[in-house]
PDB file of N, CA and C in Angstrom:
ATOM      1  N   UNK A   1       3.020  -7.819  11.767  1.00  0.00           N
ATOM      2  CA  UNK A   1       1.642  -7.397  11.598  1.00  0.00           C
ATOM      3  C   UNK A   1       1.547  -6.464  10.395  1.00  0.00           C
ATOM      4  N   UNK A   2       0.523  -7.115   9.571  1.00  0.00           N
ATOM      5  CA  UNK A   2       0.609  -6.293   8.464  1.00  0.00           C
ATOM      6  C   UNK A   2       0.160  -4.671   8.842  1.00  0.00           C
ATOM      7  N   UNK A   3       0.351  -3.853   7.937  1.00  0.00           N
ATOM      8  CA  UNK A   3      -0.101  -2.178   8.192  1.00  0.00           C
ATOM      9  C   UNK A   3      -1.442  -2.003   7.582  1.00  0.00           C
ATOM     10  N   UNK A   4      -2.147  -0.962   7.489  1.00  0.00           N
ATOM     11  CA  UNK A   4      -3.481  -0.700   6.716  1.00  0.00           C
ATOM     12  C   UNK A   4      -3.546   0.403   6.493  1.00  0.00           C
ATOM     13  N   UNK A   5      -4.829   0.719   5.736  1.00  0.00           N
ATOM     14  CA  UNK A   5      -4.922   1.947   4.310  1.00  0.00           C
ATOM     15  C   UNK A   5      -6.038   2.573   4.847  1.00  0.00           C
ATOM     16  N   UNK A   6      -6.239   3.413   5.121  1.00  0.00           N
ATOM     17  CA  UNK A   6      -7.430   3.901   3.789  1.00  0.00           C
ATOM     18  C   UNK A   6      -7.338   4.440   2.972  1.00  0.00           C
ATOM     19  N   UNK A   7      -7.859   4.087   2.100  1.00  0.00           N
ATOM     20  CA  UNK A   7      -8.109   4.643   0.435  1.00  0.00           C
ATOM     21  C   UNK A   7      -9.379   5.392   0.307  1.00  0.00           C
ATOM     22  N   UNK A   8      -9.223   6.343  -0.250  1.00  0.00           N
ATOM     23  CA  UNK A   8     -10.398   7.315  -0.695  1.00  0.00           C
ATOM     24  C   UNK A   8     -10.358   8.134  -1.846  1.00  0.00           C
ATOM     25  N   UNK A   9     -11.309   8.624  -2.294  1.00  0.00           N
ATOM     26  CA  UNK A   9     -11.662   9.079  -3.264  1.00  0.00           C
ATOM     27  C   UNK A   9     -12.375  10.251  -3.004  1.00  0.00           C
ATOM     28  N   UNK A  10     -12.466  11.332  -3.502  1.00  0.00           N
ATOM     29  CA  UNK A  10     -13.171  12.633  -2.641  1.00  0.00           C
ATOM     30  C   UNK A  10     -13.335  13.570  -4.238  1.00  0.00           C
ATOM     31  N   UNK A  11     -14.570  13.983  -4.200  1.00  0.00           N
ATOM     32  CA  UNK A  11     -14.895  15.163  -4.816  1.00  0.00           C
ATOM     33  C   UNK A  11     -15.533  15.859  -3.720  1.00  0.00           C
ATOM     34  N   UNK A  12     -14.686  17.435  -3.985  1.00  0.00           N
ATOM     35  CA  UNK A  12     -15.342  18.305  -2.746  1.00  0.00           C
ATOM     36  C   UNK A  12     -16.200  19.598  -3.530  1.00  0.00           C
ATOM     37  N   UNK A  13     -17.412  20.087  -2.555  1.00  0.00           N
ATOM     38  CA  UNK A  13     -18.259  20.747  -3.444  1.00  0.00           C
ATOM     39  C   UNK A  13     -18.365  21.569  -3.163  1.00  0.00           C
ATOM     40  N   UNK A  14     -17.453  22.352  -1.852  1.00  0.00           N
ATOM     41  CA  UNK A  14     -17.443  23.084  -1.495  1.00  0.00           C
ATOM     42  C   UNK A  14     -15.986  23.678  -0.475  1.00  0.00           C
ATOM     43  N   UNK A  15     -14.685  24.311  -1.450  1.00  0.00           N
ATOM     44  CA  UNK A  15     -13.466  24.193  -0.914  1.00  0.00           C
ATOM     45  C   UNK A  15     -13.353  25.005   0.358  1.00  0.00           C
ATOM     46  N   UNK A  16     -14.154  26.196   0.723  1.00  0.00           N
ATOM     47  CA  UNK A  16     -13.846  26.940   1.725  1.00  0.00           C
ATOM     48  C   UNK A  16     -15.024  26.180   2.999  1.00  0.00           C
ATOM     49  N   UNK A  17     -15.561  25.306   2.647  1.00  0.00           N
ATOM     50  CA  UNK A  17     -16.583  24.625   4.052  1.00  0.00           C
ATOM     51  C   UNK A  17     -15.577  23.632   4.394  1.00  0.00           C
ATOM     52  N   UNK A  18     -14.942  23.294   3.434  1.00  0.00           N
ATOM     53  CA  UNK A  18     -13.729  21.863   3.207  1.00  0.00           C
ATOM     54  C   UNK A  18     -12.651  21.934   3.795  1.00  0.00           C
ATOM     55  N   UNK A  19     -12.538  23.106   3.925  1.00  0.00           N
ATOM     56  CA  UNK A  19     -10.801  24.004   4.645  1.00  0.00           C
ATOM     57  C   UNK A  19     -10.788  23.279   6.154  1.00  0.00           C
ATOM     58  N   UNK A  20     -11.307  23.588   7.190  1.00  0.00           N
ATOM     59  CA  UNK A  20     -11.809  23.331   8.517  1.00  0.00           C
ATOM     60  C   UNK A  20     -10.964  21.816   8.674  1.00  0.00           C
ATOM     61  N   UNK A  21     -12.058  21.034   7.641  1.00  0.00           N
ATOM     62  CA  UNK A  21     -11.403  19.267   7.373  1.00  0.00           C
ATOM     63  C   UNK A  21     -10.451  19.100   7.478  1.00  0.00           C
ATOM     64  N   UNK A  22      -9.946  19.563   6.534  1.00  0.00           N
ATOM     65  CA  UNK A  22      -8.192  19.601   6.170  1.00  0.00           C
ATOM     66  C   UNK A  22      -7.334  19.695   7.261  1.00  0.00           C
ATOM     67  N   UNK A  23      -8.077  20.813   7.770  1.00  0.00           N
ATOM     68  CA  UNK A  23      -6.933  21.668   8.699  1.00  0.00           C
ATOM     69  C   UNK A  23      -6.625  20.991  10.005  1.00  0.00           C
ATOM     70  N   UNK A  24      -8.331  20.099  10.639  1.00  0.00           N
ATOM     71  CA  UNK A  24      -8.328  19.465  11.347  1.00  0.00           C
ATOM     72  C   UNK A  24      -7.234  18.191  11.343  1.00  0.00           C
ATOM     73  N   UNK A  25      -7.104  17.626  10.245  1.00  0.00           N
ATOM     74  CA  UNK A  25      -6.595  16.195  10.032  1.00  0.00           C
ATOM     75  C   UNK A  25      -5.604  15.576  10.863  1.00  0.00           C
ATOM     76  N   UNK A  26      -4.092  16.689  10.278  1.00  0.00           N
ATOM     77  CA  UNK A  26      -2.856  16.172  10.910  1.00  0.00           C
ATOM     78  C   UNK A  26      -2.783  15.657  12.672  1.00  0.00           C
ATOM     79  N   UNK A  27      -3.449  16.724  13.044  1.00  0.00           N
ATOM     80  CA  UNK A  27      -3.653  16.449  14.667  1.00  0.00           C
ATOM     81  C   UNK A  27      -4.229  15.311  15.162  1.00  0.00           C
ATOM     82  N   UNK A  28      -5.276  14.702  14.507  1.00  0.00           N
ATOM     83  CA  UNK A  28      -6.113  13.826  14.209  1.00  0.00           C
ATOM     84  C   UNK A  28      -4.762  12.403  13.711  1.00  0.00           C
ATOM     85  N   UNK A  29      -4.663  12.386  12.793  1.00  0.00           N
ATOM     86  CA  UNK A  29      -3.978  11.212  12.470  1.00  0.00           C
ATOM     87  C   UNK A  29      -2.400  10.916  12.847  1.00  0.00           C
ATOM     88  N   UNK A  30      -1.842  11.877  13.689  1.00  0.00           N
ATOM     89  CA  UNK A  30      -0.678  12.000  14.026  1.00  0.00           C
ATOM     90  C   UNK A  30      -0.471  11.253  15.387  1.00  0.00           C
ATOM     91  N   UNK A  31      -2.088  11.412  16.026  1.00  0.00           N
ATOM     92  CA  UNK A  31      -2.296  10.683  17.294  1.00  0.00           C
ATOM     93  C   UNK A  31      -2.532   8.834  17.068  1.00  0.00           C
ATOM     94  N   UNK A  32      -2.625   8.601  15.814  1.00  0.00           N
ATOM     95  CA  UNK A  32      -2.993   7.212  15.659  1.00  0.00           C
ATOM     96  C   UNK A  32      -1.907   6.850  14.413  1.00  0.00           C
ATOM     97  N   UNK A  33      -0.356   7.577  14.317  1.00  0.00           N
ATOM     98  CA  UNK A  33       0.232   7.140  14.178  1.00  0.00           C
ATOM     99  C   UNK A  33       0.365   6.882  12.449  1.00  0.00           C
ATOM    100  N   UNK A  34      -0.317   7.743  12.225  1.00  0.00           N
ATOM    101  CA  UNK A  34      -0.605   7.869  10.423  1.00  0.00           C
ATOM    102  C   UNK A  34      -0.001   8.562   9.405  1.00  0.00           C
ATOM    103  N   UNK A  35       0.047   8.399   8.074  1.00  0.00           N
ATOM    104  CA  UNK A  35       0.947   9.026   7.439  1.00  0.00           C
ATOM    105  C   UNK A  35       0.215   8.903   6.217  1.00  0.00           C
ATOM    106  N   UNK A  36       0.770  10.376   5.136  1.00  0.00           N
ATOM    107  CA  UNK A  36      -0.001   9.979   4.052  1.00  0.00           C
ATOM    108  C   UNK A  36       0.630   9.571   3.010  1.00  0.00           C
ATOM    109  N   UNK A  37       0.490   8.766   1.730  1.00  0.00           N
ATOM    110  CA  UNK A  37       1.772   7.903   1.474  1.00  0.00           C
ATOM    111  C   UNK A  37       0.831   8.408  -0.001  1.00  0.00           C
ATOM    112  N   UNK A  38      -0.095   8.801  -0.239  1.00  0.00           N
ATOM    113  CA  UNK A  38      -0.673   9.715  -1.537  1.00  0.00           C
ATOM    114  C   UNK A  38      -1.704  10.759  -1.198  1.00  0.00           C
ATOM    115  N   UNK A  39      -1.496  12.168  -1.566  1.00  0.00           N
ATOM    116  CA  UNK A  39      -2.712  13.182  -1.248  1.00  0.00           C
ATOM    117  C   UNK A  39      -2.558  13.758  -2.153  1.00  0.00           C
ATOM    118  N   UNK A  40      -4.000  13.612  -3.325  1.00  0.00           N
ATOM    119  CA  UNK A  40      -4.435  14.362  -4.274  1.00  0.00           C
ATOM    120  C   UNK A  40      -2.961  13.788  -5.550  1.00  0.00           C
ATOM    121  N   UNK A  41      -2.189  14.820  -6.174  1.00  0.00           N
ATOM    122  CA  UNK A  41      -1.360  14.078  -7.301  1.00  0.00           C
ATOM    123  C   UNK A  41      -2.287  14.105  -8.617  1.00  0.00           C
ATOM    124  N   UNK A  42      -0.973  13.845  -9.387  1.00  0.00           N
ATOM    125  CA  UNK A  42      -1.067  13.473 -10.542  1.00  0.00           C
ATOM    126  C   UNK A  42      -2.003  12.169 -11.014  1.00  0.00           C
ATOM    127  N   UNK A  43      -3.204  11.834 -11.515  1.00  0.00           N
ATOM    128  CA  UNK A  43      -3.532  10.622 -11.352  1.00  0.00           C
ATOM    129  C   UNK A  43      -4.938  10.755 -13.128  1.00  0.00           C
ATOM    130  N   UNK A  44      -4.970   9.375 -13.343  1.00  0.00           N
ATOM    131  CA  UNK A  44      -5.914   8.945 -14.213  1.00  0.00           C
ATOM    132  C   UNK A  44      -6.286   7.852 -14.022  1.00  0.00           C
ATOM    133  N   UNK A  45      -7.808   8.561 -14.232  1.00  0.00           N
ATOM    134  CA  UNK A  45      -8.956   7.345 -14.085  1.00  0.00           C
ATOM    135  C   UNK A  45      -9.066   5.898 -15.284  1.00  0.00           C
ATOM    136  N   UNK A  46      -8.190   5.100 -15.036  1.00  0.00           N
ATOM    137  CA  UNK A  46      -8.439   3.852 -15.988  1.00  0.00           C
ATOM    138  C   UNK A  46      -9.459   2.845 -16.332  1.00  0.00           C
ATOM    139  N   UNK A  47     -10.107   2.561 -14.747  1.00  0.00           N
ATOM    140  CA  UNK A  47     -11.637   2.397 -14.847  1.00  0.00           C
ATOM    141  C   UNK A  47     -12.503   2.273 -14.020  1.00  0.00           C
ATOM    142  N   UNK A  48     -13.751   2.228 -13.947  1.00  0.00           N
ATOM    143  CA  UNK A  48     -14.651   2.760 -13.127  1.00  0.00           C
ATOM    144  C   UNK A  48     -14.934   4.296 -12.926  1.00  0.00           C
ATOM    145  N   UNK A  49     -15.642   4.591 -11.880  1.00  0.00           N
ATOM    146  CA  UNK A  49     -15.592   6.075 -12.024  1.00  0.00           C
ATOM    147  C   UNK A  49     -14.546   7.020 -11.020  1.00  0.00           C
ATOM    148  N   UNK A  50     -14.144   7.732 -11.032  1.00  0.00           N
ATOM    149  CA  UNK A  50     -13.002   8.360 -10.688  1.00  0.00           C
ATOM    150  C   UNK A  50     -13.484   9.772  -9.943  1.00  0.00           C
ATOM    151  N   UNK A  51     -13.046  10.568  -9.639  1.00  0.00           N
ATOM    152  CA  UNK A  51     -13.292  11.346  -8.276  1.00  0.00           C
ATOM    153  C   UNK A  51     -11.494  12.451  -8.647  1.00  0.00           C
ATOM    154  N   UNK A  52     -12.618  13.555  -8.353  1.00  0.00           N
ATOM    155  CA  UNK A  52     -10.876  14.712  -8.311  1.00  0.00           C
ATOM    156  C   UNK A  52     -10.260  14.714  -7.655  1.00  0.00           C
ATOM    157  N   UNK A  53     -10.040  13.693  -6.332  1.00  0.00           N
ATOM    158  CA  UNK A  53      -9.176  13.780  -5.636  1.00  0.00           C
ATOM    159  C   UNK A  53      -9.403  12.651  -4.628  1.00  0.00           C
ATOM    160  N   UNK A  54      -7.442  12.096  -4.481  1.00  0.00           N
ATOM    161  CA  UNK A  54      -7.406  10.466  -4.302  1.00  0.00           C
ATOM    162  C   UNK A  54      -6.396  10.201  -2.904  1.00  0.00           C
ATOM    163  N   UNK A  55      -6.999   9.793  -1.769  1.00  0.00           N
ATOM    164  CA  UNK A  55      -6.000   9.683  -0.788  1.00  0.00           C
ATOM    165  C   UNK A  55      -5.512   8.133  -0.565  1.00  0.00           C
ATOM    166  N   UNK A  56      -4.012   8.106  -0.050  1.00  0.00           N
ATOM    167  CA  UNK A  56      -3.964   6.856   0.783  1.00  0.00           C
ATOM    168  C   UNK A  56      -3.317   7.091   2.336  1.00  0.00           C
ATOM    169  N   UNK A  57      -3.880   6.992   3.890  1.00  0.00           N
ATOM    170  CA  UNK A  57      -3.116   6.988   4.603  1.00  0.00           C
ATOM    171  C   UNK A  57      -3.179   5.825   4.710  1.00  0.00           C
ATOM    172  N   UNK A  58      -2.019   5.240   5.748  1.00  0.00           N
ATOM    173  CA  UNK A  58      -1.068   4.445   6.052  1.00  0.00           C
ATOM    174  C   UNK A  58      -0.829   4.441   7.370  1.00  0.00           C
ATOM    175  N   UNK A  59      -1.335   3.081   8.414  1.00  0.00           N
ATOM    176  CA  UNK A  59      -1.787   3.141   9.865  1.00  0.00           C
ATOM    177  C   UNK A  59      -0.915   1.800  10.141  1.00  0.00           C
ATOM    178  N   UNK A  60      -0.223   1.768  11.558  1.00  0.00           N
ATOM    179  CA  UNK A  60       0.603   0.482  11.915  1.00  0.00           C
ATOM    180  C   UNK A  60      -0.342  -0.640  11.570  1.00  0.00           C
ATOM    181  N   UNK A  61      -1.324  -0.750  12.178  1.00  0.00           N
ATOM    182  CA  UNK A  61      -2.390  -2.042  11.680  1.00  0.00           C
ATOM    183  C   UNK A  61      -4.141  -1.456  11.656  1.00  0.00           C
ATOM    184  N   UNK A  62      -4.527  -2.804  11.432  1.00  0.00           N
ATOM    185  CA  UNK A  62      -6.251  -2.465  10.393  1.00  0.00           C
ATOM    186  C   UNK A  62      -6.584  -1.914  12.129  1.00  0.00           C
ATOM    187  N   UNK A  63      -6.426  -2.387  13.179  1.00  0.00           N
ATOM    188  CA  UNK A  63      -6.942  -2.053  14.469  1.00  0.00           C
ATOM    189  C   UNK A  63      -6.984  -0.521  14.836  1.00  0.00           C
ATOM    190  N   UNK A  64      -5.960   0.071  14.563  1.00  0.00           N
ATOM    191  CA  UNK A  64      -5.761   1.845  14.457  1.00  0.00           C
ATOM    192  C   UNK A  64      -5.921   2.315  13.375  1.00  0.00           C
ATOM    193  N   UNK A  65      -6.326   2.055  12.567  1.00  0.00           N
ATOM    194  CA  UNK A  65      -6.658   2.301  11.050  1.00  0.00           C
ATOM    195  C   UNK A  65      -8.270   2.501  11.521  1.00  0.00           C
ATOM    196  N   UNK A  66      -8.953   1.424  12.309  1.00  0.00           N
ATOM    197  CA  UNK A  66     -10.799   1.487  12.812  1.00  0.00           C
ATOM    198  C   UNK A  66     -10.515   2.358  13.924  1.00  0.00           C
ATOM    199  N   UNK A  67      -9.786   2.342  14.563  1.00  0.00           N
ATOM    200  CA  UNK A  67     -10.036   3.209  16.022  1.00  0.00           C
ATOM    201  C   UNK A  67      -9.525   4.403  15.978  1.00  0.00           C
ATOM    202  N   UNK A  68      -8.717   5.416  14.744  1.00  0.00           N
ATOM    203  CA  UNK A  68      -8.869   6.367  14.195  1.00  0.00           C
ATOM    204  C   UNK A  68      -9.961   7.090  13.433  1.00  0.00           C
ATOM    205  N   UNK A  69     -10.750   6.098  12.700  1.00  0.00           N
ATOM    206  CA  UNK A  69     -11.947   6.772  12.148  1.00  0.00           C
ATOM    207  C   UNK A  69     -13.073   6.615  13.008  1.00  0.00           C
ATOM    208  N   UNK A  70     -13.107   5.496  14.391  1.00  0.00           N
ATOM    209  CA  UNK A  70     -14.377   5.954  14.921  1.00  0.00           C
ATOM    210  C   UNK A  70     -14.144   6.547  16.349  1.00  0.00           C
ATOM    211  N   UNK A  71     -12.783   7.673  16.448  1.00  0.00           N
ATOM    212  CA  UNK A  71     -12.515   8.229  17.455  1.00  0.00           C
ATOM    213  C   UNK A  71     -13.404   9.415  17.518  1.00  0.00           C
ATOM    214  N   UNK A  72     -13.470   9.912  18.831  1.00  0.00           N
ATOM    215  CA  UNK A  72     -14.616  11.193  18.749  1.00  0.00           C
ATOM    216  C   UNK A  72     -14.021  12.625  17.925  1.00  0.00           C
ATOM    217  N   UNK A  73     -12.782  12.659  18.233  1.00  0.00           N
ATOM    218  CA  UNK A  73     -12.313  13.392  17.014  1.00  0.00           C
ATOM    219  C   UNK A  73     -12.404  13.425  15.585  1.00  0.00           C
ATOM    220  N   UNK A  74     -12.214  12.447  15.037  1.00  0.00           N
ATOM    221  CA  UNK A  74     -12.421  11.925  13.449  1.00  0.00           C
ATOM    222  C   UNK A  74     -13.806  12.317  13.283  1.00  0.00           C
ATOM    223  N   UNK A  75     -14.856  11.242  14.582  1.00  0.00           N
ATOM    224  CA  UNK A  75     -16.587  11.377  14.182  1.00  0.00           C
ATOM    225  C   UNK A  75     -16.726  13.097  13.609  1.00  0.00           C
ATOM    226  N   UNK A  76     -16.212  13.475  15.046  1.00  0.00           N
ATOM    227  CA  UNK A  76     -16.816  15.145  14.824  1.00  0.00           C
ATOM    228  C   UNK A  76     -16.515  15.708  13.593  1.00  0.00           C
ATOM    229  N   UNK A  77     -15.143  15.799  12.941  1.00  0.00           N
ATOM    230  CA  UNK A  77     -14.640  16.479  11.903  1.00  0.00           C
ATOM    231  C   UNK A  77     -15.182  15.801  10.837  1.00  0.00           C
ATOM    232  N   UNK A  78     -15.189  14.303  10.630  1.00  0.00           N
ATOM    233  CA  UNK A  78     -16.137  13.881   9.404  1.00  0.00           C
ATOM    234  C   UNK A  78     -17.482  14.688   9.128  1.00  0.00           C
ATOM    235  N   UNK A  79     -18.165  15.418  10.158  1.00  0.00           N
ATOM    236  CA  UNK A  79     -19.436  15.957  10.002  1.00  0.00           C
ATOM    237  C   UNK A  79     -19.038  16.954   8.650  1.00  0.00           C
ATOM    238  N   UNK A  80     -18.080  17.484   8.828  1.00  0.00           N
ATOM    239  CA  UNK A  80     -17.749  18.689   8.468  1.00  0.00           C
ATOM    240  C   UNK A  80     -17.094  18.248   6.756  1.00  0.00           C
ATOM    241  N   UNK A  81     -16.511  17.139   6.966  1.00  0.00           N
ATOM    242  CA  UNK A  81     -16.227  17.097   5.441  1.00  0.00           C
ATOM    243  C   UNK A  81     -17.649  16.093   4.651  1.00  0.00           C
ATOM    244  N   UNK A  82     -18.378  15.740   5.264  1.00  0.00           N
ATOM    245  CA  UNK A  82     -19.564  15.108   4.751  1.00  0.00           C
ATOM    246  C   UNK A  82     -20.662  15.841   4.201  1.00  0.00           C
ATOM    247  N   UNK A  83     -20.594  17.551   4.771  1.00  0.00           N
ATOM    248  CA  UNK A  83     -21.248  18.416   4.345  1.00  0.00           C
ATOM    249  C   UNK A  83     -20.681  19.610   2.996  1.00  0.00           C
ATOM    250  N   UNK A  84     -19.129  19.104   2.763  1.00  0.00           N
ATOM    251  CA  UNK A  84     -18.669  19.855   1.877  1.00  0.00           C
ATOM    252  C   UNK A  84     -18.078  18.788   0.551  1.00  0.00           C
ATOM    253  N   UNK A  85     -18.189  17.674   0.945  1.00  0.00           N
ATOM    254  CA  UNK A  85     -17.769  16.875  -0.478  1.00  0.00           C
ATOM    255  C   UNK A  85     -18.486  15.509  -0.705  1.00  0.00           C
ATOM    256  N   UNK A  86     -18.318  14.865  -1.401  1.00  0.00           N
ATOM    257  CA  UNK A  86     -18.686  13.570  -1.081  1.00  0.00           C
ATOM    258  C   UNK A  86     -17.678  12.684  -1.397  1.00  0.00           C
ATOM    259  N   UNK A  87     -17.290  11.200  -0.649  1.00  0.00           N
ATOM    260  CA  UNK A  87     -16.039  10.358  -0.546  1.00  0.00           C
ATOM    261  C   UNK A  87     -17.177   9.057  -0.518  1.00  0.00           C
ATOM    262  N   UNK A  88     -15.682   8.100  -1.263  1.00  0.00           N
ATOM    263  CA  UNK A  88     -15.861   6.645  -1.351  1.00  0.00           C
ATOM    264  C   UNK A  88     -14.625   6.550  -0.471  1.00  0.00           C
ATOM    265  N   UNK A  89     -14.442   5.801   0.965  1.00  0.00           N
ATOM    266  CA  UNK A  89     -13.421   5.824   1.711  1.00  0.00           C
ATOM    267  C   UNK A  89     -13.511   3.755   2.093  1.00  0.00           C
ATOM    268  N   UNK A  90     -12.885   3.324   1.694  1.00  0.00           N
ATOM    269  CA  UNK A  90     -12.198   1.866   2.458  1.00  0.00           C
ATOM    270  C   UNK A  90     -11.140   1.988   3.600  1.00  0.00           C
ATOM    271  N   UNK A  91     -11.144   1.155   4.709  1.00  0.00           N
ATOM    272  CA  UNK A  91     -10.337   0.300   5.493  1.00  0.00           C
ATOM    273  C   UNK A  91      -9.509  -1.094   4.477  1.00  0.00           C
ATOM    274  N   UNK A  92      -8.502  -1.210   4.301  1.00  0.00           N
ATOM    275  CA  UNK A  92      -7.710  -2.123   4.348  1.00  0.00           C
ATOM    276  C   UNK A  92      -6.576  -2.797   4.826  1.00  0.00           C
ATOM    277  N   UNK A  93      -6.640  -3.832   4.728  1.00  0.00           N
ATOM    278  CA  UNK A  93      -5.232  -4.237   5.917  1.00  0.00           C
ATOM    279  C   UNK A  93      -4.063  -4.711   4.692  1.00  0.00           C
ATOM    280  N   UNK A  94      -2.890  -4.105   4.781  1.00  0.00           N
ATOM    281  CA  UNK A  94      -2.277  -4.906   4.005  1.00  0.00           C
ATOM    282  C   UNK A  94      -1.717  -5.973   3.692  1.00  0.00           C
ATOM    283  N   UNK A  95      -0.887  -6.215   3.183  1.00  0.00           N
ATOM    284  CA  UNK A  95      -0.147  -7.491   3.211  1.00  0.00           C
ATOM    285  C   UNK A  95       1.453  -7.571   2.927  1.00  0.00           C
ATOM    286  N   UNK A  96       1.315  -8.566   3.946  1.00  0.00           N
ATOM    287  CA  UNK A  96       2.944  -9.301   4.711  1.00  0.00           C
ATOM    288  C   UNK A  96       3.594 -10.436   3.644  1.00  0.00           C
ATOM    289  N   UNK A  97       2.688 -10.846   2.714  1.00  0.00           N
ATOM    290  CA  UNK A  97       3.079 -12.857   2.405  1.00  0.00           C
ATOM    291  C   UNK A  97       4.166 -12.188   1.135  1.00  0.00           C
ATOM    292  N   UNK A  98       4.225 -13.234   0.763  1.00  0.00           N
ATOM    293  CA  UNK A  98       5.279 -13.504  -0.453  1.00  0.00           C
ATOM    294  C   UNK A  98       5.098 -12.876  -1.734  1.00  0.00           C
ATOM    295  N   UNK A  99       5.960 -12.070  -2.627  1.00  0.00           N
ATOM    296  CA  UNK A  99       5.769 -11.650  -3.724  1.00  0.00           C
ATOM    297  C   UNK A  99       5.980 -12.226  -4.607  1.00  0.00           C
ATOM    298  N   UNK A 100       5.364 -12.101  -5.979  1.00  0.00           N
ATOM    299  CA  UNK A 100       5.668 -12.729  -7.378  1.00  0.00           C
ATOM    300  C   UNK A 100       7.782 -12.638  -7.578  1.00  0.00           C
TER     301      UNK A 100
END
């Protein structure tokens, strides 16, 4: 079974309303088995528009990857980073098949 992502993109507009978010997370994604495989880093925008700051976690499959973000935990704490930054966030499932 392939694994899944989310990918995000985050400018925050407010770091000390933003703290709370953060702090919440690990507890949060530790229960659904998550890991972060990029947070924030070294990075350049090549194209499209770009954002100061770039996550990827990393979930056994796309099924706990959805039932992590619409757990009542996640809901609640999203309030809190929705009011201090703004994010472009995807679900993806990865892939298992054959490489070049």
């Amino acid at each position: 079974m392939a694994k899944a992502y989310w990918v995000g993109r985050v400018e925050v507009n407010n770091e000390e309303g933003y703290k709370p978010y953060a702090a919440a997370n690990p507890a949060i994604f530790k229960r659904f088995g998550a890991k972060f495989v990029v947070r924030g880093g070294k990075h350049e925008g090549l194209e499209g528009q770009s954002r100061s700051r770039n996550i990827v976690i990393e979930f056994p499959d796309y099924a706990t990857a959805m039932a992590c973000y619409n757990s009542p935990e996640y809901q609640a704490n999203l309030k809190i980073r929705q009011a201090n930054a703004i994010t472009d966030l995807i679900v993806v499932e990865g892939y298992d098949g054959p490489q070049p």
